[in-house]
C-alpha atoms as a PDB file:
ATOM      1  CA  UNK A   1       0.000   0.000   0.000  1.00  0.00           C
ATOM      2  CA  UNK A   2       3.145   2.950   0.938  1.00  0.00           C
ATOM      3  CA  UNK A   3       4.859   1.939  -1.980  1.00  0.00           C
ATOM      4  CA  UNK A   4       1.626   2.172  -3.933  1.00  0.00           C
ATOM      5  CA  UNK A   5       0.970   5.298  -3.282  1.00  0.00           C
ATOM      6  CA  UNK A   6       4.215   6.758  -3.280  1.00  0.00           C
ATOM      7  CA  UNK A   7       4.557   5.857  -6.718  1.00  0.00           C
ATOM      8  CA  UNK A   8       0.549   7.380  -7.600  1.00  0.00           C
ATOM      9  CA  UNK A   9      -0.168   9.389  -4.338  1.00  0.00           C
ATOM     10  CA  UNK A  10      -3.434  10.381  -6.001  1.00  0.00           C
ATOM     11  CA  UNK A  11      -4.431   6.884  -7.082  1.00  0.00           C
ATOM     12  CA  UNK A  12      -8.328   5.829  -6.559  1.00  0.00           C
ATOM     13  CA  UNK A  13      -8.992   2.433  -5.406  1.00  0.00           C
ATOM     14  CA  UNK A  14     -11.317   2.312  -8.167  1.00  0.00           C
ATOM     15  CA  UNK A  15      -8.931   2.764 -10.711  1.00  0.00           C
ATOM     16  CA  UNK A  16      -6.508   0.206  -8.782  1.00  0.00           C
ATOM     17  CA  UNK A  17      -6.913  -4.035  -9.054  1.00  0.00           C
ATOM     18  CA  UNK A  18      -4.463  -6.740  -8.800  1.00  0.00           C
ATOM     19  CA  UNK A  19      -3.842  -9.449 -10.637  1.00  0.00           C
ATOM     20  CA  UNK A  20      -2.758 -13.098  -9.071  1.00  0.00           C
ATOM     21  CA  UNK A  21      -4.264 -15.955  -7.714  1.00  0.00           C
ATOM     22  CA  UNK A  22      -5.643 -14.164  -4.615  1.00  0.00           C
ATOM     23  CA  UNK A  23      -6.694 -11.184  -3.719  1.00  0.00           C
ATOM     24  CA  UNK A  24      -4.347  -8.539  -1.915  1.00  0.00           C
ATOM     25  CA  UNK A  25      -6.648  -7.565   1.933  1.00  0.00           C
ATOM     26  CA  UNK A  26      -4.140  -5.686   3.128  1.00  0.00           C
ATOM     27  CA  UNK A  27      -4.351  -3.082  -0.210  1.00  0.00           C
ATOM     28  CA  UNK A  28      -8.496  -3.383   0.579  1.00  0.00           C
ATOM     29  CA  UNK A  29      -8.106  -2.993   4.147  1.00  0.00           C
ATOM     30  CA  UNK A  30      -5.796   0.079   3.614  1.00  0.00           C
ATOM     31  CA  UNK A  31      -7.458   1.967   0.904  1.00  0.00           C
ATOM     32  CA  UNK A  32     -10.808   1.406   2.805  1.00  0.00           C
ATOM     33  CA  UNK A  33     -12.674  -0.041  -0.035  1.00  0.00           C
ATOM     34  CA  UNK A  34     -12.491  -3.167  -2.162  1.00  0.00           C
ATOM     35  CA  UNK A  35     -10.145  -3.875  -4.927  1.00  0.00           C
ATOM     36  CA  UNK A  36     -10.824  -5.483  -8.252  1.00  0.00           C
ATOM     37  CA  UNK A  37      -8.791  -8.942  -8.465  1.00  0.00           C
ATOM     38  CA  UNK A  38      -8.466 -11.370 -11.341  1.00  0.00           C
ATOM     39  CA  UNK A  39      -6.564 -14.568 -11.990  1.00  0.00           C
ATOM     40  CA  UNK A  40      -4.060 -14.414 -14.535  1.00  0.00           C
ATOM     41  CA  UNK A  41      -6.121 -15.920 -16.700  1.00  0.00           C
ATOM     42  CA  UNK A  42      -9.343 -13.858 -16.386  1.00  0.00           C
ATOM     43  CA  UNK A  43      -8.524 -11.979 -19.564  1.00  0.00           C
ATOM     44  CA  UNK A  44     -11.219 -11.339 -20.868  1.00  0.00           C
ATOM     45  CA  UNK A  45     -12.489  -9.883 -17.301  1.00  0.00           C
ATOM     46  CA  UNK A  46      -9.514  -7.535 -17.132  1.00  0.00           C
ATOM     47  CA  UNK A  47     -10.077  -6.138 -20.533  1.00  0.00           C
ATOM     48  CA  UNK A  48     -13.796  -5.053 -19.241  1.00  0.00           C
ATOM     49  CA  UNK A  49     -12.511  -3.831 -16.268  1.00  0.00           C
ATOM     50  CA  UNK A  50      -9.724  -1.484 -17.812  1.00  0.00           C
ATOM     51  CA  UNK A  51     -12.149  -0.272 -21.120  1.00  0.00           C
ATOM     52  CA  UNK A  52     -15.446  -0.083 -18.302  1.00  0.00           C
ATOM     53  CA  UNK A  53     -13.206   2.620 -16.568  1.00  0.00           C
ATOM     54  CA  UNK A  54     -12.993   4.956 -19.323  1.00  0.00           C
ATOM     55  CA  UNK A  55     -10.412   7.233 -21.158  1.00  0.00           C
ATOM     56  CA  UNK A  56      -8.474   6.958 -17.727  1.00  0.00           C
ATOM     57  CA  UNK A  57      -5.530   6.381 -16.177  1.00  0.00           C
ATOM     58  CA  UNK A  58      -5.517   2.795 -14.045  1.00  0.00           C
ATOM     59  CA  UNK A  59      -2.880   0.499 -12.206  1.00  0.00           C
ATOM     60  CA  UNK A  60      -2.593  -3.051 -11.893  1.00  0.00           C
ATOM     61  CA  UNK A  61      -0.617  -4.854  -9.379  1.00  0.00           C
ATOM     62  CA  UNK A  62       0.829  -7.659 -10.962  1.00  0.00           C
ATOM     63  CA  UNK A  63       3.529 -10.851 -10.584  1.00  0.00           C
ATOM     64  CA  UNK A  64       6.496  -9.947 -13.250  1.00  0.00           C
ATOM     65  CA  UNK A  65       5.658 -12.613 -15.198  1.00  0.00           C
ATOM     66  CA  UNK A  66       2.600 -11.020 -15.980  1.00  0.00           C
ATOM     67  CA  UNK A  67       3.725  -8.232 -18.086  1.00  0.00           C
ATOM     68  CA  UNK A  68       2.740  -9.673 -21.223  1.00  0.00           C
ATOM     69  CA  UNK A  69      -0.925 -11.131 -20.537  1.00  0.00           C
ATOM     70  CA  UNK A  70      -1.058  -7.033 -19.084  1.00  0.00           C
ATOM     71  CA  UNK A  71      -0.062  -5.518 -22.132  1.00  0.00           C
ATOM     72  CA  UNK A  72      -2.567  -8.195 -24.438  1.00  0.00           C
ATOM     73  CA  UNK A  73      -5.218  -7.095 -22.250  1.00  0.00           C
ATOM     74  CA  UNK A  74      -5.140  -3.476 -22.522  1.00  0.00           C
ATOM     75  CA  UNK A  75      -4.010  -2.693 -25.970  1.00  0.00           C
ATOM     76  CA  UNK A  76      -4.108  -0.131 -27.746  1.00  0.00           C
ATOM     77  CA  UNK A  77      -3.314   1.412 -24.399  1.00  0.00           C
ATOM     78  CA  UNK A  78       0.328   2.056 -23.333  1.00  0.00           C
ATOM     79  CA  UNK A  79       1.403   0.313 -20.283  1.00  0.00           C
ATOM     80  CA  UNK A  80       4.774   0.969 -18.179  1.00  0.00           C
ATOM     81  CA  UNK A  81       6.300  -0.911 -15.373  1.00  0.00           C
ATOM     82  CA  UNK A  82       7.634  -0.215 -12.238  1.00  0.00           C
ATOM     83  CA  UNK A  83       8.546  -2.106  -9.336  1.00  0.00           C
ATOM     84  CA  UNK A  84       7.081  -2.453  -6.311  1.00  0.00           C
ATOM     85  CA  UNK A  85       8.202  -5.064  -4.558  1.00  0.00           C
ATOM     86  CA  UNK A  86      10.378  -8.320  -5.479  1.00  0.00           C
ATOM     87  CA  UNK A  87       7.906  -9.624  -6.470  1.00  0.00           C
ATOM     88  CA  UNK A  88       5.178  -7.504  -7.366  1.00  0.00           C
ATOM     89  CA  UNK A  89       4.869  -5.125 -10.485  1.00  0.00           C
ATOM     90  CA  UNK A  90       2.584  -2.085 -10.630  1.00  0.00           C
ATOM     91  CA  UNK A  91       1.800  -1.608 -14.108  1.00  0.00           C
ATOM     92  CA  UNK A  92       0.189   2.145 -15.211  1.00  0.00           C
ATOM     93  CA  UNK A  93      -2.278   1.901 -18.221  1.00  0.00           C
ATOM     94  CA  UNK A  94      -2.706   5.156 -19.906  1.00  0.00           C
ATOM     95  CA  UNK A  95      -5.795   5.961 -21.823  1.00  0.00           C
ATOM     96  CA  UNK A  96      -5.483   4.889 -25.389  1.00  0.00           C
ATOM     97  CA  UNK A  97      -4.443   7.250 -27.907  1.00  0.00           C
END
């Protein structure tokens, strides 16, 4: 959660899931509200989630290894990568051009 919103201090727990094969509580119990979560393979789930949001900015907390389902699942948008932990990812999905 600090390292979460160090990187996005502004970030809305709407805009905000996580991707892995459970759910993150301690990001819900933090941010006060619940967070979208999807298995890896939910694809088709994530997609909805990211395009229901809008022209907006959103963040997924992902494993590394996830970068590439991340990047199917949003296109066209861009998507960048930072680290937050050594093992999680958060990825920021821009709004598509």
């Amino acid at each position: 959660y600090a390292e979460v919103l160090r990187q996005v201090p502004e970030v809305q727990a709407e805009r905000l899931a996580v991707i892995g094969s459970r759910p993150l509580n301690g990001l819900q119990f933090y941010f006060q509200k619940e967070i979208a979560s999807f298995e890896s393979s939910e694809t088709a789930e994530i997609e909805r989630w990211a395009k229901g949001l809008g022209p907006v900015d959103k963040y997924l907390v992902i494993r590394a290894a996830q970068k590439d389902n991340v990047r199917t699942c949003v296109q066209p948008a861009p998507v960048t990568f930072s680290r937050l932990t050594d093992k999680w990812v958060l990825a920021h999905v821009a709004p598509a051009p």
